[in-house]
C-alpha atoms as a PDB file:
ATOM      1  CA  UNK A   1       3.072  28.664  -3.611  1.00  0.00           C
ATOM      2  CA  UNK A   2       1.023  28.235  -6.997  1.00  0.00           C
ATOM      3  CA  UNK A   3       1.740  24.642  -7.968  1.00  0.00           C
ATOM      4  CA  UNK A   4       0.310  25.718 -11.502  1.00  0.00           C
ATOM      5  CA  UNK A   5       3.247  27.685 -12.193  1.00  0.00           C
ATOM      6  CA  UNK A   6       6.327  26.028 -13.889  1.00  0.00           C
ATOM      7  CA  UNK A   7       9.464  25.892 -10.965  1.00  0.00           C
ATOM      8  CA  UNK A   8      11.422  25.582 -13.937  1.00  0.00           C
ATOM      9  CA  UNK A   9      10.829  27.173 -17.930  1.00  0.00           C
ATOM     10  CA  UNK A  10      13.409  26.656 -20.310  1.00  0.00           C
ATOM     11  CA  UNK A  11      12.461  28.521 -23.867  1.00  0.00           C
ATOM     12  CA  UNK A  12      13.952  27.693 -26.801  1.00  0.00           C
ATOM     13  CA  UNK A  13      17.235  26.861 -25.551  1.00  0.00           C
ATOM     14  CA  UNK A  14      20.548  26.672 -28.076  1.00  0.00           C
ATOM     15  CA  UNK A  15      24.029  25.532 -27.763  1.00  0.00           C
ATOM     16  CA  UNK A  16      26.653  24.469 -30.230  1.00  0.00           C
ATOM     17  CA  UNK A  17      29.607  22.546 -30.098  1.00  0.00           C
ATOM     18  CA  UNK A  18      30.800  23.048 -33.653  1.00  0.00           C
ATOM     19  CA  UNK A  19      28.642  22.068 -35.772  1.00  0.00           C
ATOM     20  CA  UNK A  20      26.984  19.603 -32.811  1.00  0.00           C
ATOM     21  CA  UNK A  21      23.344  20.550 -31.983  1.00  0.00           C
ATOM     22  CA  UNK A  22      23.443  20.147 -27.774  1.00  0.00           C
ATOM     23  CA  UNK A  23      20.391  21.806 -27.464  1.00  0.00           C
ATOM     24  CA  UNK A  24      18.291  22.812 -30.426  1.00  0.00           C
ATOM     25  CA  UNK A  25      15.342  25.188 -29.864  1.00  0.00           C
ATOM     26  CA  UNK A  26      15.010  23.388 -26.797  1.00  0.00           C
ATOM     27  CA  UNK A  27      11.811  24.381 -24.023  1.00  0.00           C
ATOM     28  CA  UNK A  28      10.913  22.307 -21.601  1.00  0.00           C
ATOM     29  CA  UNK A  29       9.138  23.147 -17.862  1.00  0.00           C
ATOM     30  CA  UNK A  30       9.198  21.071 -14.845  1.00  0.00           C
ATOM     31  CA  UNK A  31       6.169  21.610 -12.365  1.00  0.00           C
ATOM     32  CA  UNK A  32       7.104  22.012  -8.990  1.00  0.00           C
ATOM     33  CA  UNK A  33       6.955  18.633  -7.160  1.00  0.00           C
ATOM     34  CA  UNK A  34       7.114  16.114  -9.891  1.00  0.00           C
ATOM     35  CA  UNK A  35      10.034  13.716 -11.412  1.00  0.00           C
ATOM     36  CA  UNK A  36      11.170  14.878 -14.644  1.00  0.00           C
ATOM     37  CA  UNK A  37      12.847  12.818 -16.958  1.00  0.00           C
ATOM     38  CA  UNK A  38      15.299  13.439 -19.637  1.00  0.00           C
ATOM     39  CA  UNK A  39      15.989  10.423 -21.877  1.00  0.00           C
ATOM     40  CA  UNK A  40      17.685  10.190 -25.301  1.00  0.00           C
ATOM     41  CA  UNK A  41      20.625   8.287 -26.944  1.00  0.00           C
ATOM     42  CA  UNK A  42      24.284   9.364 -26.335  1.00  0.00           C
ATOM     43  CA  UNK A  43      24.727  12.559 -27.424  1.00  0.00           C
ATOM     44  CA  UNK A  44      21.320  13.911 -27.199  1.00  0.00           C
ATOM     45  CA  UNK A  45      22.182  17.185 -25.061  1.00  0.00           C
ATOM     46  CA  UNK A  46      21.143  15.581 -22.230  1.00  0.00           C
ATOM     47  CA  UNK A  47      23.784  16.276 -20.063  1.00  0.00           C
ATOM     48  CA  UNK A  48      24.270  19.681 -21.781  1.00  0.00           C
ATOM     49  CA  UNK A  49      21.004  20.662 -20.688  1.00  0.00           C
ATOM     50  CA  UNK A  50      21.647  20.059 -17.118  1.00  0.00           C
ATOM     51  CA  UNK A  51      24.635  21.953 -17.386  1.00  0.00           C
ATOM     52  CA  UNK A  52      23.403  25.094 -18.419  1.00  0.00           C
ATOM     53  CA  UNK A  53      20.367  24.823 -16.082  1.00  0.00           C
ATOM     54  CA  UNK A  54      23.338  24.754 -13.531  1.00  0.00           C
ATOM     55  CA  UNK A  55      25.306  27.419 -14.593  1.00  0.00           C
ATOM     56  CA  UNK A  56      28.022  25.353 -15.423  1.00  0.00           C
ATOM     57  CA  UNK A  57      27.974  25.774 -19.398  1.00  0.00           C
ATOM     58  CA  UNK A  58      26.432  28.919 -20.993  1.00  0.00           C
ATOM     59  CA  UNK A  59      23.900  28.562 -23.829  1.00  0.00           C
ATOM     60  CA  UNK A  60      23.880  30.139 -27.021  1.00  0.00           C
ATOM     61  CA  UNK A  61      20.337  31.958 -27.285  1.00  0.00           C
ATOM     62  CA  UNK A  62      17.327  31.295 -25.300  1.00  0.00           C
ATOM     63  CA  UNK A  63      16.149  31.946 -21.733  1.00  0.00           C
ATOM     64  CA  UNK A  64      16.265  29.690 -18.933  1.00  0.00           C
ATOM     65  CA  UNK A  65      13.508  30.987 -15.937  1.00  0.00           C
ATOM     66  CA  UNK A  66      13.447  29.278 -11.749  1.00  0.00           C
ATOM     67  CA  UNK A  67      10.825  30.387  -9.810  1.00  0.00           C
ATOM     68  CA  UNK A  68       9.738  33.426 -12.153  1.00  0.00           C
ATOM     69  CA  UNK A  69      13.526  35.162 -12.153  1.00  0.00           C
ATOM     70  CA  UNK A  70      15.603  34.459 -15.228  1.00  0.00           C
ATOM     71  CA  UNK A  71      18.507  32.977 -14.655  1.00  0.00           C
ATOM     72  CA  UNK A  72      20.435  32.680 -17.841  1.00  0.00           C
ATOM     73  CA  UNK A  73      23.445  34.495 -16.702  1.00  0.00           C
ATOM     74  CA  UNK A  74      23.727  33.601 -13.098  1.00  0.00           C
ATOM     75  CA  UNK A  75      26.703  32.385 -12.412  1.00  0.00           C
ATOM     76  CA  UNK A  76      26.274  28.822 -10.385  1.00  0.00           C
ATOM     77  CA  UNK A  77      27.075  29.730  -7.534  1.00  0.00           C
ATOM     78  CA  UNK A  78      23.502  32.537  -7.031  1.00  0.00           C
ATOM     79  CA  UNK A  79      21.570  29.350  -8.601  1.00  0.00           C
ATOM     80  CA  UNK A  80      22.778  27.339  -5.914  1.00  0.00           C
ATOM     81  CA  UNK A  81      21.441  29.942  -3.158  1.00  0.00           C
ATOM     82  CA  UNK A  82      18.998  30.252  -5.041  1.00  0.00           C
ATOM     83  CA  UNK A  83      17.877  26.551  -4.671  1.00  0.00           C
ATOM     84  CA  UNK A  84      19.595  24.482  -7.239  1.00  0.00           C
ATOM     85  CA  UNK A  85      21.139  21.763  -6.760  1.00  0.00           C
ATOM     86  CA  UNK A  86      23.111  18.944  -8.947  1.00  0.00           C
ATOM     87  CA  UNK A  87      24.777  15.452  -9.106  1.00  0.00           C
ATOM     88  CA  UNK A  88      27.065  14.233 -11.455  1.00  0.00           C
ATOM     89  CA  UNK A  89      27.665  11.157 -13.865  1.00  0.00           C
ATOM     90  CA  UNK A  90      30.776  10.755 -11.848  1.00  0.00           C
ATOM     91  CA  UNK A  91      29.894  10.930  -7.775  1.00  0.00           C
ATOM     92  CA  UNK A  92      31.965  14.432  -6.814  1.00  0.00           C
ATOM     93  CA  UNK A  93      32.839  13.745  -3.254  1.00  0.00           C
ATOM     94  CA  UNK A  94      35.888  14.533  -1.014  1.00  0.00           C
ATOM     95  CA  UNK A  95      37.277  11.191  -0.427  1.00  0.00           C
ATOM     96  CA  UNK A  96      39.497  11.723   2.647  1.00  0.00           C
ATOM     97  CA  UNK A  97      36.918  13.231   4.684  1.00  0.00           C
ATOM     98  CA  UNK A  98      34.352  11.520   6.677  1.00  0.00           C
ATOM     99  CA  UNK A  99      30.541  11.298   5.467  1.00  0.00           C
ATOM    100  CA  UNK A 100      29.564  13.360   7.629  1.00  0.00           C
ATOM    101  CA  UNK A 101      32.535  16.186   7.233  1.00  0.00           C
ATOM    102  CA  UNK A 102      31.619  15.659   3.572  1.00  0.00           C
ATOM    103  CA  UNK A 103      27.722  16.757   4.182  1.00  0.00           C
ATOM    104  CA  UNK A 104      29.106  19.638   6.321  1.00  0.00           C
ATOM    105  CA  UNK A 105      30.731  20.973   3.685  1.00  0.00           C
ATOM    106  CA  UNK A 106      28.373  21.204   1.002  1.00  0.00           C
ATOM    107  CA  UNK A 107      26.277  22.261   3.510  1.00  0.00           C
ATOM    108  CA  UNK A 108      28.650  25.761   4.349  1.00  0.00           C
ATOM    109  CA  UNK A 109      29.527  25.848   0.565  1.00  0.00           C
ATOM    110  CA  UNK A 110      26.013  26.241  -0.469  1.00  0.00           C
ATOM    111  CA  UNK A 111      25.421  29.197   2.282  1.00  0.00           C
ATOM    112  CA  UNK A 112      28.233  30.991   0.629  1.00  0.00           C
ATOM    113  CA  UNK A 113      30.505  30.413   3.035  1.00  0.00           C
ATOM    114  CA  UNK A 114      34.684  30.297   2.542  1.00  0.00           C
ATOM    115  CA  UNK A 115      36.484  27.276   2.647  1.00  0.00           C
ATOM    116  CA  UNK A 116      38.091  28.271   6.075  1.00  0.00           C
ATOM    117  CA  UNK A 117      36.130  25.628   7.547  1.00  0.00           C
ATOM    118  CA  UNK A 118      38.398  22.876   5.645  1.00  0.00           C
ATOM    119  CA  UNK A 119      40.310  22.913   9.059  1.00  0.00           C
ATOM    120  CA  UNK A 120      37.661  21.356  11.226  1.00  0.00           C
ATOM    121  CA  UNK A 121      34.061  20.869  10.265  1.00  0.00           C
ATOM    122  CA  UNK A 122      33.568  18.377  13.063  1.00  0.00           C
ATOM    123  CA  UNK A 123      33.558  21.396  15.357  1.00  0.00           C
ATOM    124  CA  UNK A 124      30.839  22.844  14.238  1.00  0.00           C
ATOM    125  CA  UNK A 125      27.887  21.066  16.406  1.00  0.00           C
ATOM    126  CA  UNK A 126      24.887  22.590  14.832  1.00  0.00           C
ATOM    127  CA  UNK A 127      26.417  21.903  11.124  1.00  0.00           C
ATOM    128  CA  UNK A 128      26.996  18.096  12.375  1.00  0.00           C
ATOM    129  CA  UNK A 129      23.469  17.981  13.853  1.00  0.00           C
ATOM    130  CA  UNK A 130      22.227  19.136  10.002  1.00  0.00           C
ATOM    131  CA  UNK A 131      24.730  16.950   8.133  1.00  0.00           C
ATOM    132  CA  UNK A 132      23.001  13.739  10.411  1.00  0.00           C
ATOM    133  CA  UNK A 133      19.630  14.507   9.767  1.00  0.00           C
ATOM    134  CA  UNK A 134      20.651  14.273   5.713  1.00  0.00           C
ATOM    135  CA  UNK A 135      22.710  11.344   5.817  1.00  0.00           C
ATOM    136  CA  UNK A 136      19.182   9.798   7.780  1.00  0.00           C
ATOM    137  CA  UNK A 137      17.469  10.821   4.735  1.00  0.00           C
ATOM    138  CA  UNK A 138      19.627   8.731   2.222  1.00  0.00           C
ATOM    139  CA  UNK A 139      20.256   5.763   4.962  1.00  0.00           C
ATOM    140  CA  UNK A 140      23.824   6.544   5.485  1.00  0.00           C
ATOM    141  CA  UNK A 141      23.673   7.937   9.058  1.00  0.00           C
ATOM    142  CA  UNK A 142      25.528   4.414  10.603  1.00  0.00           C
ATOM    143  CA  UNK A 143      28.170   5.542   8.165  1.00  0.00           C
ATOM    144  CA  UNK A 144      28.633   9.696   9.320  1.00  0.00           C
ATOM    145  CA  UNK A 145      32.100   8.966  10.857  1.00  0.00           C
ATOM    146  CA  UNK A 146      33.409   6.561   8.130  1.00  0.00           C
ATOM    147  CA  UNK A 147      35.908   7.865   5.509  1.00  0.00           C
ATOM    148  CA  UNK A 148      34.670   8.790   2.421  1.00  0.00           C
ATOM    149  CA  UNK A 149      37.196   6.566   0.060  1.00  0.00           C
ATOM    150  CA  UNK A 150      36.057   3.372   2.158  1.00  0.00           C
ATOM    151  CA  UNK A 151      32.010   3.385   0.632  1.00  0.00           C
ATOM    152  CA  UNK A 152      31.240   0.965  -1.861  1.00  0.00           C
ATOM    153  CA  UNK A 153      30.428   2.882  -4.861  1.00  0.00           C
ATOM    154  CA  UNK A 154      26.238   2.718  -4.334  1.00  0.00           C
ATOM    155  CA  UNK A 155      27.364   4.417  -1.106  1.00  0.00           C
ATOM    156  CA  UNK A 156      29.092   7.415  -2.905  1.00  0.00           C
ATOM    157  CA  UNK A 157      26.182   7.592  -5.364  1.00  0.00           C
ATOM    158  CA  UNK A 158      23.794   8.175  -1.588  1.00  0.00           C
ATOM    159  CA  UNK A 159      26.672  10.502  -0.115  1.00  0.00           C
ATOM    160  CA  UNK A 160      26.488  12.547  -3.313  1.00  0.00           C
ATOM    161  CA  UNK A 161      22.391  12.747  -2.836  1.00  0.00           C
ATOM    162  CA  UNK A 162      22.347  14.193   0.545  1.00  0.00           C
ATOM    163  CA  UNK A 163      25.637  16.668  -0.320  1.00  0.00           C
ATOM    164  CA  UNK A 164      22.967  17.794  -3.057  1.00  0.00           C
ATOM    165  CA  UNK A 165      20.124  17.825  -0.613  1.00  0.00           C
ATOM    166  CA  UNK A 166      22.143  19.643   2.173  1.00  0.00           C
ATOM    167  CA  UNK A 167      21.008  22.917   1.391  1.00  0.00           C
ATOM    168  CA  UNK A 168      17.190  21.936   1.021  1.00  0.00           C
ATOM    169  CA  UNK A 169      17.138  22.731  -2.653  1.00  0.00           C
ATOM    170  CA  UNK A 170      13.532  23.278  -4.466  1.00  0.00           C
ATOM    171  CA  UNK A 171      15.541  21.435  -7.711  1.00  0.00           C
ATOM    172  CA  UNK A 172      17.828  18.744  -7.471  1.00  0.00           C
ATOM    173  CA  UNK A 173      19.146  17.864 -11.228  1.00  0.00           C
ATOM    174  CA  UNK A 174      19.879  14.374 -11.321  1.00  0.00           C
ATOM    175  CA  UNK A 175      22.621  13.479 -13.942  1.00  0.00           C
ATOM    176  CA  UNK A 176      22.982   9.582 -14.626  1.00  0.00           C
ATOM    177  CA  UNK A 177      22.934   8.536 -10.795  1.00  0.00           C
ATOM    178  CA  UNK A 178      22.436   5.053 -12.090  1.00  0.00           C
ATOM    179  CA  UNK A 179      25.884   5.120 -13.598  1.00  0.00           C
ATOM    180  CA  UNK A 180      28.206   2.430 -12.430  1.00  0.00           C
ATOM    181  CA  UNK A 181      26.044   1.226  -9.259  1.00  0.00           C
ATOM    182  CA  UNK A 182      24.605  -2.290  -9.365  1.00  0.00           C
ATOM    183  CA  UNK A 183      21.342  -3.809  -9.530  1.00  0.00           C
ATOM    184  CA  UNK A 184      20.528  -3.509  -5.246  1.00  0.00           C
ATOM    185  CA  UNK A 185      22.530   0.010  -5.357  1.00  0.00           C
ATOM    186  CA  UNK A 186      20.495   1.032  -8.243  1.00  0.00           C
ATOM    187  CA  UNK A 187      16.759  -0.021  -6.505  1.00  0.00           C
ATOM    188  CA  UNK A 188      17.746   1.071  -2.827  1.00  0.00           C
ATOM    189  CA  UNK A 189      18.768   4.639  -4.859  1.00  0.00           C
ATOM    190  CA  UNK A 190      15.122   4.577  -6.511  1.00  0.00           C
ATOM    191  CA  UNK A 191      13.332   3.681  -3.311  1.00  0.00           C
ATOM    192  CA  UNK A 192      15.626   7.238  -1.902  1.00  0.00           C
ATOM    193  CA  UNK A 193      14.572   8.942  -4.538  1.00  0.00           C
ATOM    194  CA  UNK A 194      10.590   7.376  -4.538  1.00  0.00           C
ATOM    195  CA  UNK A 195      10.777   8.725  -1.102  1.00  0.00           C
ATOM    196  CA  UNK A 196      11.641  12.759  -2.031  1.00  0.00           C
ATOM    197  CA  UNK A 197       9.082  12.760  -5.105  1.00  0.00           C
ATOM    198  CA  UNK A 198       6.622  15.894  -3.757  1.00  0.00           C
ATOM    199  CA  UNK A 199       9.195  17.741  -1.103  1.00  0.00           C
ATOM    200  CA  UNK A 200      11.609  18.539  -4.120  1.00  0.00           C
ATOM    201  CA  UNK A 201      11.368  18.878  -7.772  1.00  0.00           C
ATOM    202  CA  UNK A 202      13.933  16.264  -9.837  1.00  0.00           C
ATOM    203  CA  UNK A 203      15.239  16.923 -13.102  1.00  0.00           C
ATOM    204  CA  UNK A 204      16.704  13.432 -14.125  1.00  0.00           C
ATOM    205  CA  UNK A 205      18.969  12.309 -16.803  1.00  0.00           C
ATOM    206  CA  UNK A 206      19.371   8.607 -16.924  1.00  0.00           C
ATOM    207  CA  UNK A 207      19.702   5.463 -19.394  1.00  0.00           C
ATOM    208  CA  UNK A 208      18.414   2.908 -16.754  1.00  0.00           C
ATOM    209  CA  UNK A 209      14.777   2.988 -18.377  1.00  0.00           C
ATOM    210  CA  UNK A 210      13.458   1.140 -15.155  1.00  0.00           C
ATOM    211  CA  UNK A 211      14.648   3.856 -12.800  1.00  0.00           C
ATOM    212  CA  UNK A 212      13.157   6.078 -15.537  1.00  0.00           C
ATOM    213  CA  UNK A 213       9.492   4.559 -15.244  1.00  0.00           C
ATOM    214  CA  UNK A 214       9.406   4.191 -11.782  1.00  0.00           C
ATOM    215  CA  UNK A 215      10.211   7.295 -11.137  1.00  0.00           C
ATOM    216  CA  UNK A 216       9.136   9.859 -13.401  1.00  0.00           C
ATOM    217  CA  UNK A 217       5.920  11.823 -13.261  1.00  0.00           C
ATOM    218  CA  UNK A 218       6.744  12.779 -17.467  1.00  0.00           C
ATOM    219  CA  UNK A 219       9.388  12.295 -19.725  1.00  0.00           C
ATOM    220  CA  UNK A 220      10.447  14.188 -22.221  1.00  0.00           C
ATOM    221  CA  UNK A 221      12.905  12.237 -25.381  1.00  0.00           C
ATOM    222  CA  UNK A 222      15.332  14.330 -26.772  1.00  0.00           C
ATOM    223  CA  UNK A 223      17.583  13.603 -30.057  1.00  0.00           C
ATOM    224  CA  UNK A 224      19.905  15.581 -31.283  1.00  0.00           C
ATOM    225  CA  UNK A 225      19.329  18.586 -29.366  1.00  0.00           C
ATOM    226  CA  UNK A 226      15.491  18.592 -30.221  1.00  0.00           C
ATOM    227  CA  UNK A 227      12.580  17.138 -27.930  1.00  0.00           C
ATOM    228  CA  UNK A 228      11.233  14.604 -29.973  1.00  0.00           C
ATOM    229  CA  UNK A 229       8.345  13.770 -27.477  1.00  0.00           C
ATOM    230  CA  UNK A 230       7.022  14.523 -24.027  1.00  0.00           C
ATOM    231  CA  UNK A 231       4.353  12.797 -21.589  1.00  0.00           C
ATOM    232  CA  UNK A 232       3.591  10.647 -19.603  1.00  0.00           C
ATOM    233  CA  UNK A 233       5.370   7.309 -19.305  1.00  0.00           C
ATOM    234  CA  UNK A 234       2.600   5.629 -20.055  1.00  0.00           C
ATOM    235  CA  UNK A 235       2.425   8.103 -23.618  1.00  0.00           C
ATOM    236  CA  UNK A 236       6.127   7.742 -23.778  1.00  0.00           C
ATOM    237  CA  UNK A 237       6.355   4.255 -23.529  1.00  0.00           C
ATOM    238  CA  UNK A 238       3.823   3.637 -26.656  1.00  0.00           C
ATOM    239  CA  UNK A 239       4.530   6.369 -28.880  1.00  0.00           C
ATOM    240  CA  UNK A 240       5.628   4.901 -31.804  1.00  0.00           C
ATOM    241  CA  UNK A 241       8.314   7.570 -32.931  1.00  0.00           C
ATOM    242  CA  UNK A 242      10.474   7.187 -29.679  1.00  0.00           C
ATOM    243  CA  UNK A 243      10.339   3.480 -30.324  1.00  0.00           C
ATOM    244  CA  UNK A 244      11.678   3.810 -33.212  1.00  0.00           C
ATOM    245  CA  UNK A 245      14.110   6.601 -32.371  1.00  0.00           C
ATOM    246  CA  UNK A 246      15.512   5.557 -28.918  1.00  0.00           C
ATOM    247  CA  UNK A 247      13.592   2.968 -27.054  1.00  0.00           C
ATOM    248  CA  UNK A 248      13.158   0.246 -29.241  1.00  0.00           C
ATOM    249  CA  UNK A 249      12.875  -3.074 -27.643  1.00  0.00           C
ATOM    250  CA  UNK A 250      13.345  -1.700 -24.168  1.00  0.00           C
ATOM    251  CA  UNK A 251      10.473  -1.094 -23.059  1.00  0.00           C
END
């Protein structure tokens, strides 16, 4: 596969709320591989963005392109077979179920398959086998038989990263994973995520700017619905109009 070739091209992107800009003439690409960041004050679009990149919310105008296919109108569904994958601000698990039922799952909802297997996903040996080798990826595999409601809340963050990695997605879009978790939750989640920089492509939306620059290969700043700025961290960390507009004294 050409590495030179953008996984991900998003051209001049619009959506409206009213008469609130989410996403004003908005392009962006992500290079398959790298971190990509997505940084901006509440209310940027930044969450906007990763829905409609998702399927999940529709843009106004503008073309959104994965793997050389447009996928504007897929529903989310296709993008998910299609190898797209996302978290949420708020971790989306099933709390009753075990981890590892909970892996299982996402794995058979992401092939398309019905929700017949509600009943019992613990029978199905080769989908357990899968669901372990996922939880080893995030360090939860001491935890596959444990109830979902009884994690600590880092723990639900890590469950929620290998139900998005369960169908081997080429993009996982990362919104606010940070949110909530402490400071050890927080670097044990960016030493996880450290770990899958180069095997999948990461789309990341977060306010924790030291998960930002320790992870990301570029960021781009968005305000209002409009990039303001996009490099490296080392570009975004000194340019002097996303001090001023966003980062301030925080980095």
């Amino acid at each position: 596969m050409n590495n030179s070739i953008p996984i991900l091209e998003i051209n001049r992107l619009a959506k409206s709320f009213g008469a609130i800009r989410a996403a004003d003439d908005l392009s962006l690409q992500l290079m398959r591989g790298e971190c990509h960041a997505v940084i901006g004050p509440n209310g940027a679009g930044k969450t906007s963005l990763i829905a409609q990149v998702s399927g999940l919310l529709a843009p106004d105008s503008g073309n959104i392109s994965f793997m050389g296919q447009k996928i504007t109108t897929w529903p989310i569904w296709r993008r998910s077979q299609a190898g797209i994958a996302r978290s949420f601000q708020i971790a989306s698990i099933f709390p009753e179920f075990t981890v590892g039922e909970n892996v299982v799952l996402s794995i058979q909802a992401q092939k398309g398959h019905s929700f017949r297997f509600f009943r019992n996903p613990q029978h199905e040996a080769q989908l357990a086998k899968l669901a372990y080798s996922v939880l080893c990826q995030v360090g939860l595999e001491a935890k596959v038989n444990a109830r979902a409601i009884n994690l600590s809340h880092g723990e639900q963050r890590q469950l929620e990263l290998a139900m998005a990695l369960a169908g081997s997605p080429s993009l996982l879009l990362l919104d606010e994973p940070m949110a909530g978790i402490g400071s050890t939750d927080s670097q044990r989640l960016v030493a996880l995520l450290k770990a899958l920089k180069g095997t999948v492509t990461i789309l990341l939306v977060e306010h924790d700017m030291d998960a930002v620059f320790a992870l990301a290969d570029r960021i781009t700043v968005m305000v209002y619905g409009k990039v303001i700025a996009s490099g490296s961290p080392h570009e975004i960390r000194n340019d002097a109009d996303v001090r001023a507009a966003y980062l301030g004294q925080m980095v």
